[in-house]
PDB file of N, CA and C in Angstrom:
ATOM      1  N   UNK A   1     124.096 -71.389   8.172  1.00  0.00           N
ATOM      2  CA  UNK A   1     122.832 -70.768   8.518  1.00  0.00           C
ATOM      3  C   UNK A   1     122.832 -69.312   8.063  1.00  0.00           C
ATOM      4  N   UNK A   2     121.815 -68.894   7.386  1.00  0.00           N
ATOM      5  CA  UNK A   2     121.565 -67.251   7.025  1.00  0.00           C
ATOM      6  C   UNK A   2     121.539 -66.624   8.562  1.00  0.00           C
ATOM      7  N   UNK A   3     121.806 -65.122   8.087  1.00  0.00           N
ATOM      8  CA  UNK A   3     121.830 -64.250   8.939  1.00  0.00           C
ATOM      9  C   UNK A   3     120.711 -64.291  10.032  1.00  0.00           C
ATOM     10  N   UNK A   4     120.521 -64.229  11.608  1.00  0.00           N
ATOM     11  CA  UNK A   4     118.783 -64.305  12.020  1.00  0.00           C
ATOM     12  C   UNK A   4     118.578 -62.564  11.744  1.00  0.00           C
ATOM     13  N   UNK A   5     117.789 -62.899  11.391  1.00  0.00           N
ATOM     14  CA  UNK A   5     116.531 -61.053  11.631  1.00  0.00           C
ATOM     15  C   UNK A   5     115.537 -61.027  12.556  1.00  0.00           C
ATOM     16  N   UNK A   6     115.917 -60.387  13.549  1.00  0.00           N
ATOM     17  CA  UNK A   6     114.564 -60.395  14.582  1.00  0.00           C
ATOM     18  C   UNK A   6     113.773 -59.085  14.316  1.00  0.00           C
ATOM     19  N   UNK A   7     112.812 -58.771  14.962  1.00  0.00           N
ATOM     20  CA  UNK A   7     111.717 -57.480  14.802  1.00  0.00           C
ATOM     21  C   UNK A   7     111.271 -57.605  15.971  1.00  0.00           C
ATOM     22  N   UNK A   8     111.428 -56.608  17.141  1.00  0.00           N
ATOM     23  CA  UNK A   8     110.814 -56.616  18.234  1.00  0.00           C
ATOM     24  C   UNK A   8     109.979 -55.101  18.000  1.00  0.00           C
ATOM     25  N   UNK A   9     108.975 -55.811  18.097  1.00  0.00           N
ATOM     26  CA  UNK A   9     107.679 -54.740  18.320  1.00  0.00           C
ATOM     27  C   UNK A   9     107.014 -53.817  19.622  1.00  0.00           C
ATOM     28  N   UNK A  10     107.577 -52.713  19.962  1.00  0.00           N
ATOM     29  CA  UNK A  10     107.221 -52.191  21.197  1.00  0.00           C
ATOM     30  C   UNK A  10     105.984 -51.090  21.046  1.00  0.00           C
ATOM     31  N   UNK A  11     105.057 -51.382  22.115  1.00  0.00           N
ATOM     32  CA  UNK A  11     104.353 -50.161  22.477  1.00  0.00           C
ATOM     33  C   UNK A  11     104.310 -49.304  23.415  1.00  0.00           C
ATOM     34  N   UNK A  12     104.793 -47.938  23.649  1.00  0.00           N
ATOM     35  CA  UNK A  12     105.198 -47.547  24.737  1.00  0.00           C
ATOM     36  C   UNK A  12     104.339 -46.246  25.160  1.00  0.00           C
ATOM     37  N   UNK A  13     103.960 -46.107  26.397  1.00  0.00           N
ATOM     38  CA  UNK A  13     103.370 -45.574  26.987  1.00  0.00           C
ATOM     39  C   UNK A  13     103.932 -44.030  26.493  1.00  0.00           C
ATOM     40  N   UNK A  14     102.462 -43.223  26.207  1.00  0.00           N
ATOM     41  CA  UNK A  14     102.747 -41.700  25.467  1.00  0.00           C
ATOM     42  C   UNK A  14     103.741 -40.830  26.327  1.00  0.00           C
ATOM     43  N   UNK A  15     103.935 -40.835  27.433  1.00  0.00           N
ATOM     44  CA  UNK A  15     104.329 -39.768  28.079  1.00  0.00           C
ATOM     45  C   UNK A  15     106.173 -40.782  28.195  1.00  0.00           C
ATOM     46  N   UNK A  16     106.244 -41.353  27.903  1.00  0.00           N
ATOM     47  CA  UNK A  16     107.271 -42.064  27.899  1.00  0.00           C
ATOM     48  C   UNK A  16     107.954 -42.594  26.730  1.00  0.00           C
ATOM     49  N   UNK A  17     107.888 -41.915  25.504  1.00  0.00           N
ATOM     50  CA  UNK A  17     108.297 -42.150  24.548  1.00  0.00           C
ATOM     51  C   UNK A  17     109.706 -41.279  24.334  1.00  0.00           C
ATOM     52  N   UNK A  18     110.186 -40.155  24.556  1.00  0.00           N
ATOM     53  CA  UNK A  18     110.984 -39.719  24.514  1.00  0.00           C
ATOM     54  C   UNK A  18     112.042 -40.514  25.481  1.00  0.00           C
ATOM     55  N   UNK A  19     111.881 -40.760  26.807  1.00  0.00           N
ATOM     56  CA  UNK A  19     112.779 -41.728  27.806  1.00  0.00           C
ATOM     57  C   UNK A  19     112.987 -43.293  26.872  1.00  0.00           C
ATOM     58  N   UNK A  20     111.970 -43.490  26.280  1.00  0.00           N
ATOM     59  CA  UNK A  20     111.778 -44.881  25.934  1.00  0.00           C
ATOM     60  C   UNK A  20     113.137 -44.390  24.913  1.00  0.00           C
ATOM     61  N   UNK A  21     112.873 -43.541  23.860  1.00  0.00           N
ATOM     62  CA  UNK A  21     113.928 -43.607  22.584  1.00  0.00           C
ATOM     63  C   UNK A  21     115.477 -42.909  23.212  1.00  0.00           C
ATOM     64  N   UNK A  22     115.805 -42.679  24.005  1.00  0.00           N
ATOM     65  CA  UNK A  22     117.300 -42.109  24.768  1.00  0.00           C
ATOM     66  C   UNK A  22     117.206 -43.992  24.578  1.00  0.00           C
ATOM     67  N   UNK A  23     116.838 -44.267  25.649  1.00  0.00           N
ATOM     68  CA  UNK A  23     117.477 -45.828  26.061  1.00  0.00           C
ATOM     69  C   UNK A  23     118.052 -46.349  25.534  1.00  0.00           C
ATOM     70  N   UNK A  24     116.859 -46.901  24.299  1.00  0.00           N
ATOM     71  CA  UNK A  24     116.970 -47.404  23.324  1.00  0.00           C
ATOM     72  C   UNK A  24     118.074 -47.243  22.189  1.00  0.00           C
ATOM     73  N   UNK A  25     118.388 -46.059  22.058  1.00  0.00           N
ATOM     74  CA  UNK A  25     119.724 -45.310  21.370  1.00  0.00           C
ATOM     75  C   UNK A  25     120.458 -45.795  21.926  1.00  0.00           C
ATOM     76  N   UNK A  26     120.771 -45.668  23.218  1.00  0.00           N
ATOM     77  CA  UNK A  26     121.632 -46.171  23.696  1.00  0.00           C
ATOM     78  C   UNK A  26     122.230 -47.691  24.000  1.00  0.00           C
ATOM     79  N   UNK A  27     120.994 -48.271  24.296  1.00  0.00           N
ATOM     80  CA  UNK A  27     121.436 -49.527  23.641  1.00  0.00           C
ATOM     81  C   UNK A  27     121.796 -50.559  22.389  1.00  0.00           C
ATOM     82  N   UNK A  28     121.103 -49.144  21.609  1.00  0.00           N
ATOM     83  CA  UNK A  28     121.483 -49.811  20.158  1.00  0.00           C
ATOM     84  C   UNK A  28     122.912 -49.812  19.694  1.00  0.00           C
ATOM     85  N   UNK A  29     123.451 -48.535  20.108  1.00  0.00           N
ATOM     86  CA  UNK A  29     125.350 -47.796  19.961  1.00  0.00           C
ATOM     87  C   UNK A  29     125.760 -48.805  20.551  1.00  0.00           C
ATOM     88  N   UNK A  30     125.724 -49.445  21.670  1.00  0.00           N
ATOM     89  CA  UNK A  30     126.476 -50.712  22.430  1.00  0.00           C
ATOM     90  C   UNK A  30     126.022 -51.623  21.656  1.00  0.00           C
ATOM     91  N   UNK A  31     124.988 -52.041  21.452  1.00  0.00           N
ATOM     92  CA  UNK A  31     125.116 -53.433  20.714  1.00  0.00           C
ATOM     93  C   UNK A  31     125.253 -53.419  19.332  1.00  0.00           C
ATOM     94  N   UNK A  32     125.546 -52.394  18.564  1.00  0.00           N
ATOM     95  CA  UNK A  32     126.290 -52.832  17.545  1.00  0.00           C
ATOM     96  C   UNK A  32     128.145 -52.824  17.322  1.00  0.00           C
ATOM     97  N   UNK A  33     128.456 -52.996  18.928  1.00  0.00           N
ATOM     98  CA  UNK A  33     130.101 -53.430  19.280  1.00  0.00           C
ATOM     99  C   UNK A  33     130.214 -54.844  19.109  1.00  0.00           C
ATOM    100  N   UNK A  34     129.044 -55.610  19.625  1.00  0.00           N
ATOM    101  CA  UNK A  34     128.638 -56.820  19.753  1.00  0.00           C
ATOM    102  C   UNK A  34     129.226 -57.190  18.231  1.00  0.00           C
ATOM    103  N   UNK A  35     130.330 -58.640  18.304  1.00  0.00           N
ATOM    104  CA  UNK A  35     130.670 -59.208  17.095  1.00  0.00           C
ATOM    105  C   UNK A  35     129.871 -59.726  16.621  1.00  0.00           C
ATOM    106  N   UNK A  36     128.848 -60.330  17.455  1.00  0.00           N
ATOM    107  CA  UNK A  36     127.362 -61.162  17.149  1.00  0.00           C
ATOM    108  C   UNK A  36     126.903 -60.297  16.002  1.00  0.00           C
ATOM    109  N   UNK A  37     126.999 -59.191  16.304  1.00  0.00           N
ATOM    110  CA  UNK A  37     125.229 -58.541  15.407  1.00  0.00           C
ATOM    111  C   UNK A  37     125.924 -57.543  14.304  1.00  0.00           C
ATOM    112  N   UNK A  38     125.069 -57.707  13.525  1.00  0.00           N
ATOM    113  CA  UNK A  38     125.209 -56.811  12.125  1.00  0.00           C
ATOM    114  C   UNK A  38     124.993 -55.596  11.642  1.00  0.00           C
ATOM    115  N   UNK A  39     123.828 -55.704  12.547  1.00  0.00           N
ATOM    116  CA  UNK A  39     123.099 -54.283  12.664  1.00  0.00           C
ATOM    117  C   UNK A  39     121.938 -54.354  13.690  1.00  0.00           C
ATOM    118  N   UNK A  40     121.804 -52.845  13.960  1.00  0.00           N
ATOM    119  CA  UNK A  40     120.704 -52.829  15.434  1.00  0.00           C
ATOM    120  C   UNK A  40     119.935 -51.524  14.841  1.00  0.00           C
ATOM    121  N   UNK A  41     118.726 -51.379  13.975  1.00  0.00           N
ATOM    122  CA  UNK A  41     117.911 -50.593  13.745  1.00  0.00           C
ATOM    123  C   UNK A  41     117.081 -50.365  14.793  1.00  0.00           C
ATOM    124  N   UNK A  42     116.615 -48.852  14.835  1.00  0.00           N
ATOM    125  CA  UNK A  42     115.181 -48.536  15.771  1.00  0.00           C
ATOM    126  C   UNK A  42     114.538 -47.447  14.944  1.00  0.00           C
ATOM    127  N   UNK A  43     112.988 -48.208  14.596  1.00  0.00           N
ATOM    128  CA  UNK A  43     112.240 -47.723  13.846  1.00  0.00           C
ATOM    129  C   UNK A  43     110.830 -47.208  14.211  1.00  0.00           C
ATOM    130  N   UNK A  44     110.698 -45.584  13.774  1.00  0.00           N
ATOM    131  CA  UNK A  44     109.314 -45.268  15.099  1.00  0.00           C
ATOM    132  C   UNK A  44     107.687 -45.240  14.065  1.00  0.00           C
ATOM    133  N   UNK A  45     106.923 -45.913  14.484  1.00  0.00           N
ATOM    134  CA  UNK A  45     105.685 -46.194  13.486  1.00  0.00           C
ATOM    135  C   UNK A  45     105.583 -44.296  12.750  1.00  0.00           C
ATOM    136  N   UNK A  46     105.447 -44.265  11.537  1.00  0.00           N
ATOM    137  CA  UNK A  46     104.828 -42.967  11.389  1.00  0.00           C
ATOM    138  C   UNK A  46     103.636 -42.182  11.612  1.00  0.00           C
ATOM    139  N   UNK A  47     102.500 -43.208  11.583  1.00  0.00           N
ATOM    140  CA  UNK A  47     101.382 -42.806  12.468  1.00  0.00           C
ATOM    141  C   UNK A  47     100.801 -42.459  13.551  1.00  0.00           C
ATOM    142  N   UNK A  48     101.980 -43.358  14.563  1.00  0.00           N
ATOM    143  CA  UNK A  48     101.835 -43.349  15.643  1.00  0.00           C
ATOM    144  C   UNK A  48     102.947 -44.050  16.568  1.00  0.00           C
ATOM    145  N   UNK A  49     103.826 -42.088  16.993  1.00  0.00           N
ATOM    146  CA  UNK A  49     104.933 -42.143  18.134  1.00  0.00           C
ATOM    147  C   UNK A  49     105.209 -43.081  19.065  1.00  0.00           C
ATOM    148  N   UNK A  50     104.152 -43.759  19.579  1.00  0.00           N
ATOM    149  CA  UNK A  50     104.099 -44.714  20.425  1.00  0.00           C
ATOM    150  C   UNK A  50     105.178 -46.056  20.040  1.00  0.00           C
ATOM    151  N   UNK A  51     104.872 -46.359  18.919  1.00  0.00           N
ATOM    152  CA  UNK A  51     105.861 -47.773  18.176  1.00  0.00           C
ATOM    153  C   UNK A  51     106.052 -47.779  18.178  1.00  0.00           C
ATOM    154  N   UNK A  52     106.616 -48.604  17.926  1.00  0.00           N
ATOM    155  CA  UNK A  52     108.928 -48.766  18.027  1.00  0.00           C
ATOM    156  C   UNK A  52     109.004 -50.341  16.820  1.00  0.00           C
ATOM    157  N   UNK A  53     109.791 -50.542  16.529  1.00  0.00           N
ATOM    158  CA  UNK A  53     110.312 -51.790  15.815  1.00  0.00           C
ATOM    159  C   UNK A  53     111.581 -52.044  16.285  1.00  0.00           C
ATOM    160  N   UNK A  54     112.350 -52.663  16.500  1.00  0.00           N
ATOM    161  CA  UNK A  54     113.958 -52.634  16.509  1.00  0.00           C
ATOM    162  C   UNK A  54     114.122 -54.005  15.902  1.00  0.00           C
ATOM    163  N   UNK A  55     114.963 -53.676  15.092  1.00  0.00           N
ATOM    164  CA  UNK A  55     115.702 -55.000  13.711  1.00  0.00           C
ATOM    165  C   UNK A  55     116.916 -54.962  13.951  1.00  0.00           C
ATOM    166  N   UNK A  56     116.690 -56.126  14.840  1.00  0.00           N
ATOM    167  CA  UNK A  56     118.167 -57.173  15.226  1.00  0.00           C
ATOM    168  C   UNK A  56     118.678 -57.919  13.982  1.00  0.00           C
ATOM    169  N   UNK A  57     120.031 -57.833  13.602  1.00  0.00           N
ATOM    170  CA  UNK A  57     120.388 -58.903  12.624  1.00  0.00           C
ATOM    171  C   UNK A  57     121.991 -59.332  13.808  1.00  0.00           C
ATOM    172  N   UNK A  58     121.389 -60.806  13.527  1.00  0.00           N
ATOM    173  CA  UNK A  58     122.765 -61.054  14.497  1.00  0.00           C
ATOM    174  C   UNK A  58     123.474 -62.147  13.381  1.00  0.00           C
ATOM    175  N   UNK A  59     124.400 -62.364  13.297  1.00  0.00           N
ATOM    176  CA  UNK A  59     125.791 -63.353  12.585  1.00  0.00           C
ATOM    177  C   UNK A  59     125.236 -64.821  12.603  1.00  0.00           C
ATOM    178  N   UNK A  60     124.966 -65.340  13.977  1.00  0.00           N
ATOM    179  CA  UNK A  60     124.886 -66.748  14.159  1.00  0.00           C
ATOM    180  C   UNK A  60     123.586 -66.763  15.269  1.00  0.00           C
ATOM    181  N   UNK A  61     123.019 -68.047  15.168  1.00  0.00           N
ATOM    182  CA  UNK A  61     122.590 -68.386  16.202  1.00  0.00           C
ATOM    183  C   UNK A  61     122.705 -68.013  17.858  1.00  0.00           C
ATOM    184  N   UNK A  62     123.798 -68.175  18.230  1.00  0.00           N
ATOM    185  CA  UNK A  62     123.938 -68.170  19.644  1.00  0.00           C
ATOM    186  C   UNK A  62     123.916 -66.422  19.858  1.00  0.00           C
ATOM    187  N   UNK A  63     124.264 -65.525  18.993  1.00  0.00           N
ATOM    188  CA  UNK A  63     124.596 -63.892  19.069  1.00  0.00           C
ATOM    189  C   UNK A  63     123.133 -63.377  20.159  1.00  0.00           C
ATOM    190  N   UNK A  64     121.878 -63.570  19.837  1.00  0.00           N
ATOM    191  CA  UNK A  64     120.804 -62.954  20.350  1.00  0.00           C
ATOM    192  C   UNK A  64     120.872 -63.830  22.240  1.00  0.00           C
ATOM    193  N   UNK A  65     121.461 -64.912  22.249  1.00  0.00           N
ATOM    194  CA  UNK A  65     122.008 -65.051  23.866  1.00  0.00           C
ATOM    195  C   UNK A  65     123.149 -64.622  24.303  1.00  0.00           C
ATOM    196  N   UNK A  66     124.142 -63.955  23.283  1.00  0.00           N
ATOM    197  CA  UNK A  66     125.125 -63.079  24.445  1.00  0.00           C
ATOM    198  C   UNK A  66     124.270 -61.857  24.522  1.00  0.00           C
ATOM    199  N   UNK A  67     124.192 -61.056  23.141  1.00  0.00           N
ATOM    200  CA  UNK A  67     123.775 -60.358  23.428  1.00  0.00           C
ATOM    201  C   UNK A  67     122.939 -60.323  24.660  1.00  0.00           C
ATOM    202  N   UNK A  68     121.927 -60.724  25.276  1.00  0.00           N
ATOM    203  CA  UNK A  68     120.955 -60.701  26.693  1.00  0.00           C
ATOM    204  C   UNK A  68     121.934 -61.014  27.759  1.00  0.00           C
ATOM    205  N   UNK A  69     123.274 -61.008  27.598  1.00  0.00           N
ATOM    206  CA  UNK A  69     123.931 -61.331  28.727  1.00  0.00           C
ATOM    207  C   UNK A  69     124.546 -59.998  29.159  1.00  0.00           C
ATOM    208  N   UNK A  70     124.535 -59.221  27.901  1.00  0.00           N
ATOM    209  CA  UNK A  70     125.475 -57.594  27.825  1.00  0.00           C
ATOM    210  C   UNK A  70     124.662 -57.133  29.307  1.00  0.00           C
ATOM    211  N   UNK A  71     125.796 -55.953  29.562  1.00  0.00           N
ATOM    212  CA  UNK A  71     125.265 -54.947  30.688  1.00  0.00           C
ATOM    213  C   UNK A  71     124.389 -53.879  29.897  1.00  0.00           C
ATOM    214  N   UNK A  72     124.435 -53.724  28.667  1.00  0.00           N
ATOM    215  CA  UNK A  72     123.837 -52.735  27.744  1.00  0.00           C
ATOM    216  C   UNK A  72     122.630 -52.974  28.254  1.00  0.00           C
ATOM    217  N   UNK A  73     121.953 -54.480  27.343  1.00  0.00           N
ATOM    218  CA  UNK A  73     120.799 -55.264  27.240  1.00  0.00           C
ATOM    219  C   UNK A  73     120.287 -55.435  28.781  1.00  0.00           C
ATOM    220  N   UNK A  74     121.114 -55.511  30.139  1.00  0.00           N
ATOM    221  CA  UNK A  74     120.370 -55.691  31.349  1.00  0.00           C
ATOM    222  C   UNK A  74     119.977 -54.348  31.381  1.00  0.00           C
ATOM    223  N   UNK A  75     120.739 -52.984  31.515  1.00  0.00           N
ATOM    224  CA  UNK A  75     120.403 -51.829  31.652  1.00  0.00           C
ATOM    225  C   UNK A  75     118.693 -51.561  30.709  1.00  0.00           C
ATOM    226  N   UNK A  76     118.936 -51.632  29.690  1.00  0.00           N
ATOM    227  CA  UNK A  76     117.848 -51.387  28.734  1.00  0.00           C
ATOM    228  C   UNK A  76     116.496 -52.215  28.869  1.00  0.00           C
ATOM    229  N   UNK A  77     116.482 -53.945  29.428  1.00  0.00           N
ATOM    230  CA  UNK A  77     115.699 -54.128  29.503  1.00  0.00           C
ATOM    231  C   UNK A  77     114.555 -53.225  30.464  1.00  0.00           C
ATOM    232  N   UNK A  78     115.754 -53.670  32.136  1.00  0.00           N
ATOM    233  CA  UNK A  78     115.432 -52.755  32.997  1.00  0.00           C
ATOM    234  C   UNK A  78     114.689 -51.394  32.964  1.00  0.00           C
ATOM    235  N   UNK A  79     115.372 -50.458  32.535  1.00  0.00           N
ATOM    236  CA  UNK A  79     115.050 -49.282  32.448  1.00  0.00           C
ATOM    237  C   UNK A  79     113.745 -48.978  31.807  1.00  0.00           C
ATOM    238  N   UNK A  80     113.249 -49.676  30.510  1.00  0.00           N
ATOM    239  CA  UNK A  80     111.848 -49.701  29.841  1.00  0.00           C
ATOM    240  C   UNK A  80     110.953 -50.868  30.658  1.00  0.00           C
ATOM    241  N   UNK A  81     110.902 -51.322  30.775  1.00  0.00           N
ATOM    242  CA  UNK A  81     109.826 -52.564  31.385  1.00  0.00           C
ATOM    243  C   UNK A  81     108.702 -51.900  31.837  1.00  0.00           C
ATOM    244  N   UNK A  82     109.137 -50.265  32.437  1.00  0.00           N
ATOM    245  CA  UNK A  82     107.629 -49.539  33.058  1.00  0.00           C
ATOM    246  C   UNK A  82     107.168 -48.952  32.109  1.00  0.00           C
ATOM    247  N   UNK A  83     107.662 -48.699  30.880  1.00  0.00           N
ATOM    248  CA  UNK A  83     107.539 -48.361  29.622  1.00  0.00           C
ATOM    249  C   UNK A  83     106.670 -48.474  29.207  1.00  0.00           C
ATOM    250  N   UNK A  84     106.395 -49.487  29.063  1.00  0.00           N
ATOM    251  CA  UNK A  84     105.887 -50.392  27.980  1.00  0.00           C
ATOM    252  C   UNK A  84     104.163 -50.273  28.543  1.00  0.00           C
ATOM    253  N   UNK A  85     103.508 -49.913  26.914  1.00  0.00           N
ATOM    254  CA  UNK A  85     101.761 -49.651  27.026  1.00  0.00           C
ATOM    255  C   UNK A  85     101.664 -51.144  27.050  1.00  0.00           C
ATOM    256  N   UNK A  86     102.319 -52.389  26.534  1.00  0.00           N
ATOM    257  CA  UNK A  86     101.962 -53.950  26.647  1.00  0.00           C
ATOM    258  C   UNK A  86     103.255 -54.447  26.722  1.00  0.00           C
ATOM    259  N   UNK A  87     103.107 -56.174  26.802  1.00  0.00           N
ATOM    260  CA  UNK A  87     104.616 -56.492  26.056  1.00  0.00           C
ATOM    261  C   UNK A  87     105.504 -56.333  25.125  1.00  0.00           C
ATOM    262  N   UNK A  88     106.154 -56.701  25.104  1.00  0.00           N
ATOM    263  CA  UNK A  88     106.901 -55.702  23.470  1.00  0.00           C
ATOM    264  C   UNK A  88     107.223 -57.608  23.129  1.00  0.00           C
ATOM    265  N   UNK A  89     106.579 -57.891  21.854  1.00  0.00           N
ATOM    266  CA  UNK A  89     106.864 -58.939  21.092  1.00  0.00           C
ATOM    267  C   UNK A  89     108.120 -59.547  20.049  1.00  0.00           C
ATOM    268  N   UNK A  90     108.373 -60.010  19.681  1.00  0.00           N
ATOM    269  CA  UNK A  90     109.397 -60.278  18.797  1.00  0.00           C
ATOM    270  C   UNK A  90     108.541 -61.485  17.689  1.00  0.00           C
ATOM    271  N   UNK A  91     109.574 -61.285  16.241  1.00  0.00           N
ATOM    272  CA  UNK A  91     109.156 -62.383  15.196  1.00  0.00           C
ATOM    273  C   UNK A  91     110.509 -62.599  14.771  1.00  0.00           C
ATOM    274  N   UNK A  92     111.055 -63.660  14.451  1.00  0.00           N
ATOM    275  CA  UNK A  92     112.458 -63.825  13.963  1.00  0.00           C
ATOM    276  C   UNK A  92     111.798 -64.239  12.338  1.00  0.00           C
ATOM    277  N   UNK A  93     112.894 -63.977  11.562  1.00  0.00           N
ATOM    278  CA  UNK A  93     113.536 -64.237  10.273  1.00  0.00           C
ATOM    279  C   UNK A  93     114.552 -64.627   9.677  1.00  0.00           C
ATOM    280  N   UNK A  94     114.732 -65.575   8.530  1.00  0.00           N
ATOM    281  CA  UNK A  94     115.881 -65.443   8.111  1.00  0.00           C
ATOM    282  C   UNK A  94     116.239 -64.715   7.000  1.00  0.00           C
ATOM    283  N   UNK A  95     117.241 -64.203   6.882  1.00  0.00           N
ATOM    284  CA  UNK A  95     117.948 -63.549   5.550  1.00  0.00           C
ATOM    285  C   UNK A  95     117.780 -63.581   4.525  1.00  0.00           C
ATOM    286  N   UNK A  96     117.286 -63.603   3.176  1.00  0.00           N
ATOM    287  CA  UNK A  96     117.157 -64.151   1.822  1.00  0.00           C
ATOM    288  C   UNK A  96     117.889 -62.813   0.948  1.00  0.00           C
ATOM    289  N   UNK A  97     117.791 -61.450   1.323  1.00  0.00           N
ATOM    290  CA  UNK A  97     118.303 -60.451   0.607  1.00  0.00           C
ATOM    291  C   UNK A  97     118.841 -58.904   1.332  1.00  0.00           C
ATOM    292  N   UNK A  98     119.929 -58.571   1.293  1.00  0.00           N
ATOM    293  CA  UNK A  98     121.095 -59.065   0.530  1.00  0.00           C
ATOM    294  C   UNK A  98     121.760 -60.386   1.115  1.00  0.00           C
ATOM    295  N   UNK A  99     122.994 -60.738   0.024  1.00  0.00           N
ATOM    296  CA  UNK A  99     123.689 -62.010   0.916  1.00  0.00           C
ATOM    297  C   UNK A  99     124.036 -61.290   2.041  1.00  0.00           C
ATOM    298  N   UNK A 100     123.984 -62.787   2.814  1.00  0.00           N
ATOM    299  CA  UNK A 100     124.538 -62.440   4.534  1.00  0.00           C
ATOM    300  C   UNK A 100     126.105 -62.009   4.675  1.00  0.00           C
ATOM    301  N   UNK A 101     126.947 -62.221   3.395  1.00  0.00           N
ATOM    302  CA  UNK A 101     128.391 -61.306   2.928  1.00  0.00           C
ATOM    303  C   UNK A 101     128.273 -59.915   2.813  1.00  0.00           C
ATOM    304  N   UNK A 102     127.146 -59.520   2.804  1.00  0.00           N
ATOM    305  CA  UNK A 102     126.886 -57.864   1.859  1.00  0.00           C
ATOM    306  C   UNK A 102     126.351 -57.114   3.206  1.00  0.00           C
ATOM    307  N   UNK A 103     126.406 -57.674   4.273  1.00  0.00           N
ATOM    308  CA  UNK A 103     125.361 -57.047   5.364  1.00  0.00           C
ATOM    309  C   UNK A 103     126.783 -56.460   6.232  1.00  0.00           C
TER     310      UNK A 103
END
């Protein structure tokens, strides 16, 4: 199986964007300890501070359910949930470039 690529899409409440991106940092530094994952990007819309993207690439299948088991991932969900101007969505992908060797 190729690498998964997720994209979770957040919108976060204006006055809470600075708290929102600490967190988030912080959960990104822990979960890229995770053997699961490849990389843990967080990306802020340029138009508008509010956005967020974060690009999960995890190894295998099962990686995006430990990962949600981490104390990182309970802390982080937790901590944003009041965050959030809506739900924060996700779209998965698979890999096509670079090989999943090169990542």
């Amino acid at each position: 199986m190729s690498l998964l690529v997720v994209h979770v899409h957040v919108h976060v409440k204006p006055e809470h964007v600075a708290a929102f991106e600490a967190a988030t940092l912080a959960n990104a530094r822990a979960s890229l300890q995770e053997p699961g994952i490849a990389r843990f990007d967080v990306v802020r819309q340029a138009d508008d501070p509010t956005r967020f993207v974060l690009v999960e690439v995890y190894r295998h299948a099962t990686a995006p359910a430990a990962h949600k088991e981490t104390a990182h991932y309970a802390t982080w969900r937790d901590t944003v949930a009041p965050m959030m101007a809506s739900p924060r969505r996700s779209e998965k992908y698979g890999n096509v470039f670079p090989a999943d060797a090169e990542w």
